[in-house]
C-alpha atoms as a PDB file:
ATOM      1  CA  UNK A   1     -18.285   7.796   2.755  1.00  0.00           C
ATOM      2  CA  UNK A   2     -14.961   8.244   3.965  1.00  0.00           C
ATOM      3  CA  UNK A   3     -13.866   5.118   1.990  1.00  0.00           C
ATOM      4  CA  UNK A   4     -15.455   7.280  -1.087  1.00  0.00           C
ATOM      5  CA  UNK A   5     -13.362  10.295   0.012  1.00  0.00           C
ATOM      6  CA  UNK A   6      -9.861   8.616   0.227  1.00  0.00           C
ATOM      7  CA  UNK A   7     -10.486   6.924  -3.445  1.00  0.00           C
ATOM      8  CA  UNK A   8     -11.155  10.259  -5.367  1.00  0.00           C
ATOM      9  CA  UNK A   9      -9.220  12.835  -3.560  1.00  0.00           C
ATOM     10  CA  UNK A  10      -5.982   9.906  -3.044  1.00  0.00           C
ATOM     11  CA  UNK A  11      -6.274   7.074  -5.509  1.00  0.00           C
ATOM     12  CA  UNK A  12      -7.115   4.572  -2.200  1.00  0.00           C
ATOM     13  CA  UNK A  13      -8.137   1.197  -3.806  1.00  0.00           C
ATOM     14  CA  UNK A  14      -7.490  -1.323  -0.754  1.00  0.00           C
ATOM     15  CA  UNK A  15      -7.702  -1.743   2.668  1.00  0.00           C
ATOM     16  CA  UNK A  16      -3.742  -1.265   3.691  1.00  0.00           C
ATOM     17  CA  UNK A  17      -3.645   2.254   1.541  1.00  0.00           C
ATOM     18  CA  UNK A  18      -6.794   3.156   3.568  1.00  0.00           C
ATOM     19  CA  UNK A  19      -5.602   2.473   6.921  1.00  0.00           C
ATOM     20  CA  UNK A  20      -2.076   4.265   5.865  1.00  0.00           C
ATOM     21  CA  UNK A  21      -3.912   7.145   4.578  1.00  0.00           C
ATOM     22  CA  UNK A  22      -6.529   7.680   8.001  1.00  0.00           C
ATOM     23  CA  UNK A  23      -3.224   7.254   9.907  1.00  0.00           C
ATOM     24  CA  UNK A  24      -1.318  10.322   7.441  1.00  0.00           C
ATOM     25  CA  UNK A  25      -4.399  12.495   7.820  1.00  0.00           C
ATOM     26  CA  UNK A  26      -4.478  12.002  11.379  1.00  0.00           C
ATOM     27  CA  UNK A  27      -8.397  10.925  11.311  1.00  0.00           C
ATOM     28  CA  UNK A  28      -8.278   8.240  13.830  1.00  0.00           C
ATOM     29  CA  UNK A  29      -6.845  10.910  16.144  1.00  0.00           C
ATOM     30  CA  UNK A  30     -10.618  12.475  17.366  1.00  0.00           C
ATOM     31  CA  UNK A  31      -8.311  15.708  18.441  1.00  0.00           C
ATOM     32  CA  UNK A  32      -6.279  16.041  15.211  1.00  0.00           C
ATOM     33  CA  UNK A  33      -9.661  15.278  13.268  1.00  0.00           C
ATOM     34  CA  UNK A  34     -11.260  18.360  14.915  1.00  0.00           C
ATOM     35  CA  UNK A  35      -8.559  20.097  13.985  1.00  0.00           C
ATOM     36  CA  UNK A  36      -8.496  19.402  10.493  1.00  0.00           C
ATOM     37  CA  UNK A  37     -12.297  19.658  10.422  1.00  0.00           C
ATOM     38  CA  UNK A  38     -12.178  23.058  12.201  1.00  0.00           C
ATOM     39  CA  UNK A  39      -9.656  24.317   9.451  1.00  0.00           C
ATOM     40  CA  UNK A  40     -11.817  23.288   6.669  1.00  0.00           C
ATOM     41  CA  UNK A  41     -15.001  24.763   8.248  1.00  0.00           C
ATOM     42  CA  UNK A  42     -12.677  28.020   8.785  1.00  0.00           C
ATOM     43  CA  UNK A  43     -11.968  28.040   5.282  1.00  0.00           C
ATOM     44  CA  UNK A  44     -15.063  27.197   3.520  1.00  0.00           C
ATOM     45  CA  UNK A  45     -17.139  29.847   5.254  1.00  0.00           C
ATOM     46  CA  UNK A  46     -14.358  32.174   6.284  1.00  0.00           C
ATOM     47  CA  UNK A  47     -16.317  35.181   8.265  1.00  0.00           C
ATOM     48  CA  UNK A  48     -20.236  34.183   6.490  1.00  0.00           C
ATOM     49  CA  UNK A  49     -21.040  31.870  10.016  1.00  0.00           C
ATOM     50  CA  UNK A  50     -24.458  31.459  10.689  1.00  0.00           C
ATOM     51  CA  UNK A  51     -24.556  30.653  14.215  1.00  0.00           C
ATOM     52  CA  UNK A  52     -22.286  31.803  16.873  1.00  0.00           C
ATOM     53  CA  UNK A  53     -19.020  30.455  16.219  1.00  0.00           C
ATOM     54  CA  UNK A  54     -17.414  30.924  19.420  1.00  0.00           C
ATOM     55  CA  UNK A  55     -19.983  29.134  21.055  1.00  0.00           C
ATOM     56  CA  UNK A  56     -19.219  26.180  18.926  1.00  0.00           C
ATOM     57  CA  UNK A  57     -15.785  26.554  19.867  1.00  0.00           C
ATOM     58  CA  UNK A  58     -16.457  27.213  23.475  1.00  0.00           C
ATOM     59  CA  UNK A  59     -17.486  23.142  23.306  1.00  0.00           C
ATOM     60  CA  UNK A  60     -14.961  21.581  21.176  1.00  0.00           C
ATOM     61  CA  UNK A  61     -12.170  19.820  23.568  1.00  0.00           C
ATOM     62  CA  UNK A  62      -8.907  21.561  23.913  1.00  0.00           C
ATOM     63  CA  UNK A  63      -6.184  21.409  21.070  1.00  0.00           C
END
């Protein structure tokens, strides 16, 4: 899937641009992943949660 990802949204084709590209994005990083994910989350749903979001927050590790 992520392979998927990296080829529409970057133009990834091979193994080296792949690794370059989860290295850029910071997804090998599980804290900087998180982070990204959180943001995206943030700004896909902005205030329509449904579920408590500090709770979810509460248990993410510390950035």
């Amino acid at each position: 899937m992520l392979t998927a990802v990296a080829r529409r949204h970057s133009g990834i084709e091979n193994q080296a641009d792949l690794d370059a590209w989860v290295d850029r994005l910071e997804l090998n990083d599980v804290n900087g992943f998180l982070s990204r994910l959180r943001r995206i989350i943030e700004a896909l749903v902005q205030d329509n949660w449904w579920i408590d979001r500090d709770t979810i927050q509460s248990e993410l590790p510390d950035q």
